[in-house]
Protein backbone atom coordinates (compact mmCIF):
# COMPACT_ATOMS: atom_id res chain seq x y z
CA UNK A 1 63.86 6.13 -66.15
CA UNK A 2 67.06 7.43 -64.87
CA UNK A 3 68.29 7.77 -61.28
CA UNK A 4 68.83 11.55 -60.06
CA UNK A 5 72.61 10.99 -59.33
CA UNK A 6 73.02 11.18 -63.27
CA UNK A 7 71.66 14.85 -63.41
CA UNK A 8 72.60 17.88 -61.57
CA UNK A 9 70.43 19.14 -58.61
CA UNK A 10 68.60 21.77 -60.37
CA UNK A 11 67.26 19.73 -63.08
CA UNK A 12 64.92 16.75 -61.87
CA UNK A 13 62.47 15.40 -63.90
CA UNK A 14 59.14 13.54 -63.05
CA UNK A 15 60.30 10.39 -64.36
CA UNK A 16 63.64 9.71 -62.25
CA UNK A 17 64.33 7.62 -59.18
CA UNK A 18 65.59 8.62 -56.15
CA UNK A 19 68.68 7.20 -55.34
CA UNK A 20 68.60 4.69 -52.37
CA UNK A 21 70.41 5.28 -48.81
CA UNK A 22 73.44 3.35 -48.19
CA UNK A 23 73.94 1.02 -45.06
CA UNK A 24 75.68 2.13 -42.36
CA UNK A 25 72.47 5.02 -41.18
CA UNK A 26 70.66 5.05 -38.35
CA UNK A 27 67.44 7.74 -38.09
CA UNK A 28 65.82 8.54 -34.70
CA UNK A 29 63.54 10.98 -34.33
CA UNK A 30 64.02 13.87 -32.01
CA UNK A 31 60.96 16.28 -31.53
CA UNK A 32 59.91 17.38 -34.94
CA UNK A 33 63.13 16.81 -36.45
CA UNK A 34 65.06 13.52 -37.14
CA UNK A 35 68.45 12.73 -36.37
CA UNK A 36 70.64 10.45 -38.86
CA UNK A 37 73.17 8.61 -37.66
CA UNK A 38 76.32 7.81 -39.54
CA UNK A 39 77.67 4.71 -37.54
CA UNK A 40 80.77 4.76 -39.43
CA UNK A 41 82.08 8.49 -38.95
CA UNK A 42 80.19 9.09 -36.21
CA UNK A 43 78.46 12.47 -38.44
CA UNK A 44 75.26 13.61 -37.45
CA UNK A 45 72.53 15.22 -40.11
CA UNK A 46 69.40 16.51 -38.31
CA UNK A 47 66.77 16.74 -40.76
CA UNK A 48 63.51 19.02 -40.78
CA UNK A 49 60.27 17.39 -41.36
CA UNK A 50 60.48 18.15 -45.10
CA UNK A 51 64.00 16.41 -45.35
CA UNK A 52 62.96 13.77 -43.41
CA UNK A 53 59.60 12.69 -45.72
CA UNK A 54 62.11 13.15 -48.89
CA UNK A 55 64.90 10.82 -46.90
CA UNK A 56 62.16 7.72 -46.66
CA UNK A 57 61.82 7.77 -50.11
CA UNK A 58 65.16 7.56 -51.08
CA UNK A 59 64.96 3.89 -51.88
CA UNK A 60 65.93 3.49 -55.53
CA UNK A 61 63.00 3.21 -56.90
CA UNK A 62 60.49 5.63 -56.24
CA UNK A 63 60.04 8.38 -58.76
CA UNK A 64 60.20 11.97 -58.08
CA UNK A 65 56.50 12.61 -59.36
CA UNK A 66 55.44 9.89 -56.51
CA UNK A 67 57.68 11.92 -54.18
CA UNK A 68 56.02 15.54 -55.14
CA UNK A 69 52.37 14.16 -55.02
CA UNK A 70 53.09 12.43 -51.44
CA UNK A 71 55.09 15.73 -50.60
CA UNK A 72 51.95 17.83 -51.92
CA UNK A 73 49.44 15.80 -49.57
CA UNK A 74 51.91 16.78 -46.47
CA UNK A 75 52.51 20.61 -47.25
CA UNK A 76 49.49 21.28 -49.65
CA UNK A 77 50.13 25.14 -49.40
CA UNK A 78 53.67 24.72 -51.31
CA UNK A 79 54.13 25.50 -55.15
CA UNK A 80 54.95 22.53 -56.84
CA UNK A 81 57.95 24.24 -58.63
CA UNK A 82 59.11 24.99 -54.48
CA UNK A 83 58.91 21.43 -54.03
CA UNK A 84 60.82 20.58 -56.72
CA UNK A 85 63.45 22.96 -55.73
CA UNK A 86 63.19 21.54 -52.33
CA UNK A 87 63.70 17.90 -53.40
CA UNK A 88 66.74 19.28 -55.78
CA UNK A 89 68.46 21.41 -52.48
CA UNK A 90 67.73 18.48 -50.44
CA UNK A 91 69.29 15.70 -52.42
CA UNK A 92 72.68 17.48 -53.14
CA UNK A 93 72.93 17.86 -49.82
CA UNK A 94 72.95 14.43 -48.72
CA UNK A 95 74.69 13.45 -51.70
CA UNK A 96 77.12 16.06 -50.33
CA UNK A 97 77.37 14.40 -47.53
CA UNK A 98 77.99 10.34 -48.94
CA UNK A 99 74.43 9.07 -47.54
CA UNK A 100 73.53 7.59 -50.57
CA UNK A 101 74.87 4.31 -52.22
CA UNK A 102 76.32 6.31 -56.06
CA UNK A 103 77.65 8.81 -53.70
């Protein structure tokens, strides 16, 4: 298995882990969006509902096959390969941002 920091965002396979959040987050929801929190710069990241069901997963261990099928149960009219690109746009964004613990 290897974690998704060690490949680039366009090239996730079904084996590797999400990478986990790092401490220092806090997530409140806000309508149909949530809002994270970065206690220690203050940053906020308002995530779609999407972003949101791909940031609870981001634990370090789950895989990004578990990730698609749970993502395929919540928006069963997506292509998988949108999903996938979804996941991939999703996670270089927060790793963008430092939310994660290898970022």
């Amino acid at each position: 298995m290897t974690k998704v920091s060690e490949h680039k965002a366009d090239i996730l396979q079904p084996s590797d882990v999400l990478p986990a959040r790092r401490d220092g987050l806090s997530i409140q929801p806000f309508g149909d969006e949530h809002v994270l929190v970065d206690e220690a710069s203050g940053r906020v990241h308002v995530l779609n509902r999407a972003a949101y069901q791909i940031w609870i997963h981001c634990d370090g261990h789950t895989t990004i096959s578990y990730l698609v099928n749970e993502l395929s149960t919540s928006f069963s009219d997506t292509i998988h390969d949108v999903l996938i690109s979804d996941i991939s746009n999703t996670l270089a964004h927060l790793r963008g941002e430092k939310l994660f613990v290898d970022s």
